[in-house]
C-alpha atoms as a PDB file:
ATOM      1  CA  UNK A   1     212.918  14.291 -21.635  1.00  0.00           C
ATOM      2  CA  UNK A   2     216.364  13.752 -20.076  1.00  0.00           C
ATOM      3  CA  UNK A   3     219.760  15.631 -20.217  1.00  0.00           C
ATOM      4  CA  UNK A   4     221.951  15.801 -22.736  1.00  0.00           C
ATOM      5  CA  UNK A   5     225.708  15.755 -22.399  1.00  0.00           C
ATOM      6  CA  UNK A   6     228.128  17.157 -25.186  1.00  0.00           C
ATOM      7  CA  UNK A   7     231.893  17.665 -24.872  1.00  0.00           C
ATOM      8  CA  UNK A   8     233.341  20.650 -27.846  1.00  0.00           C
ATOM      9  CA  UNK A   9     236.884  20.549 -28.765  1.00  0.00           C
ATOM     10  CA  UNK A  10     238.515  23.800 -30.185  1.00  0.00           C
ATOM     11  CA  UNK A  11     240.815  22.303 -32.963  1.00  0.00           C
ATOM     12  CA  UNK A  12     242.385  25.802 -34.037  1.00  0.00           C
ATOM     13  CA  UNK A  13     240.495  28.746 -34.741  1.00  0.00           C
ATOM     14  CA  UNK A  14     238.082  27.618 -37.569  1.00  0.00           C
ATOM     15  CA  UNK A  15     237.531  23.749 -36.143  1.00  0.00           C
ATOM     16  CA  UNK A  16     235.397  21.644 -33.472  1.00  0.00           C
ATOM     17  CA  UNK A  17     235.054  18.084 -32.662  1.00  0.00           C
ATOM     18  CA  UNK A  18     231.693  17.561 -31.036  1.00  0.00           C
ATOM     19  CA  UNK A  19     231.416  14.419 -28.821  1.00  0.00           C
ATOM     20  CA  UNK A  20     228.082  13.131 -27.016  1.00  0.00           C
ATOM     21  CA  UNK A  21     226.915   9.838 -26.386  1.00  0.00           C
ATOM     22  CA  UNK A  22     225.353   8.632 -29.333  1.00  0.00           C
ATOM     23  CA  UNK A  23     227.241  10.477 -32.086  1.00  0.00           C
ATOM     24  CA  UNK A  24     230.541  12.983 -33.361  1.00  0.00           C
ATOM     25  CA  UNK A  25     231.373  15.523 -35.644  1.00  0.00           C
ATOM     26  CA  UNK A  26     233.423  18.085 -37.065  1.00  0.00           C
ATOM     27  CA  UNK A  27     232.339  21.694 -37.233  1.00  0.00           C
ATOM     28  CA  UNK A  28     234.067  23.860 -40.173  1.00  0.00           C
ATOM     29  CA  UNK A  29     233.341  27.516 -40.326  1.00  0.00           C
ATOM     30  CA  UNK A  30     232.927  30.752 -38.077  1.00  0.00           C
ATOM     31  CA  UNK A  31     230.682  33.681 -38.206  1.00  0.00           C
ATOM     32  CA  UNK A  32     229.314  33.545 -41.569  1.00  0.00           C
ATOM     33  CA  UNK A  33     228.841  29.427 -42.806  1.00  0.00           C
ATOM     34  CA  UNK A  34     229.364  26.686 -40.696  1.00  0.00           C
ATOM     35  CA  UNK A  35     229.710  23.020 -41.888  1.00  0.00           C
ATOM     36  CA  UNK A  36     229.054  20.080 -39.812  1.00  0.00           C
ATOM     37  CA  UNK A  37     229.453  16.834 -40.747  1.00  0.00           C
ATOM     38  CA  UNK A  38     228.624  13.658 -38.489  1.00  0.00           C
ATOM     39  CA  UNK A  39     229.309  10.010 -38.141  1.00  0.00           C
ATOM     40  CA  UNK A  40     225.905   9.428 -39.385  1.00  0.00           C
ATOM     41  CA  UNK A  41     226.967  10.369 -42.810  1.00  0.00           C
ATOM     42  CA  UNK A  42     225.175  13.739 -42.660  1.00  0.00           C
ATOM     43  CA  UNK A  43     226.837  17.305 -43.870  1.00  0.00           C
ATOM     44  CA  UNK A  44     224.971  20.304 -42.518  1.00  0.00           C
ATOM     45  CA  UNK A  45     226.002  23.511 -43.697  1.00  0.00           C
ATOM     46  CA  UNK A  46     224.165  26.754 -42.029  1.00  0.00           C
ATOM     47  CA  UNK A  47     224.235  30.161 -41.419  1.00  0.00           C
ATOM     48  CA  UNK A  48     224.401  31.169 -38.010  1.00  0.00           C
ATOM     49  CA  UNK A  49     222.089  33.714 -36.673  1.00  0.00           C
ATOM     50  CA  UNK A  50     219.362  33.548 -39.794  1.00  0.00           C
ATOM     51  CA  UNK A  51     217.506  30.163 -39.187  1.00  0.00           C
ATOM     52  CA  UNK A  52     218.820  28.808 -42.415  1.00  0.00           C
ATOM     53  CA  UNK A  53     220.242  25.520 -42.916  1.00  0.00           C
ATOM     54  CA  UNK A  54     220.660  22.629 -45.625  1.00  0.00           C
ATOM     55  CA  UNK A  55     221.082  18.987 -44.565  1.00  0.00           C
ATOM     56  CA  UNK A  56     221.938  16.421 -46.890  1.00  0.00           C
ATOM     57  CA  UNK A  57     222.762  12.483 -46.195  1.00  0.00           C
ATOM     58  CA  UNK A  58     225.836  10.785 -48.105  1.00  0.00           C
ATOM     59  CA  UNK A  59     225.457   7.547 -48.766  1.00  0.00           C
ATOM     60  CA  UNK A  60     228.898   6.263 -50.676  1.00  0.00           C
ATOM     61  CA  UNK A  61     226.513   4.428 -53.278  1.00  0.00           C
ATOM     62  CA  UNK A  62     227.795   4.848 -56.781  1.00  0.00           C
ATOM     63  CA  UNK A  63     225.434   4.588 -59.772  1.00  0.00           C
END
């Protein structure tokens, strides 16, 4: 186990740009959903305070 380090960035009152070593993302929301989605081409979109979450990968591959 080590430490982690992660620099938030209030962009207004419903945005954040998360930035840590390895990865960065945009936070949407406030106290009822919050979407997230990363460099790793991965939206998560949760309710905060409940536990519940869905994660989904986008890929950009068309059919």
């Amino acid at each position: 186990m080590g430490f982690k380090f992660t620099k938030s960035i209030k962009l207004g009152k419903l945005f954040r740009l998360n930035v840590n070593k390895k990865s960065k993302s945009v936070t949407v929301g406030g106290k009822k959903l919050k979407v997230t989605l990363n460099d790793k081409k991965k939206v998560t979109a949760s309710i905060p305070g409940t536990g519940i979450s869905y994660d989904t990968k986008i890929d950009g591959k068309k059919k």
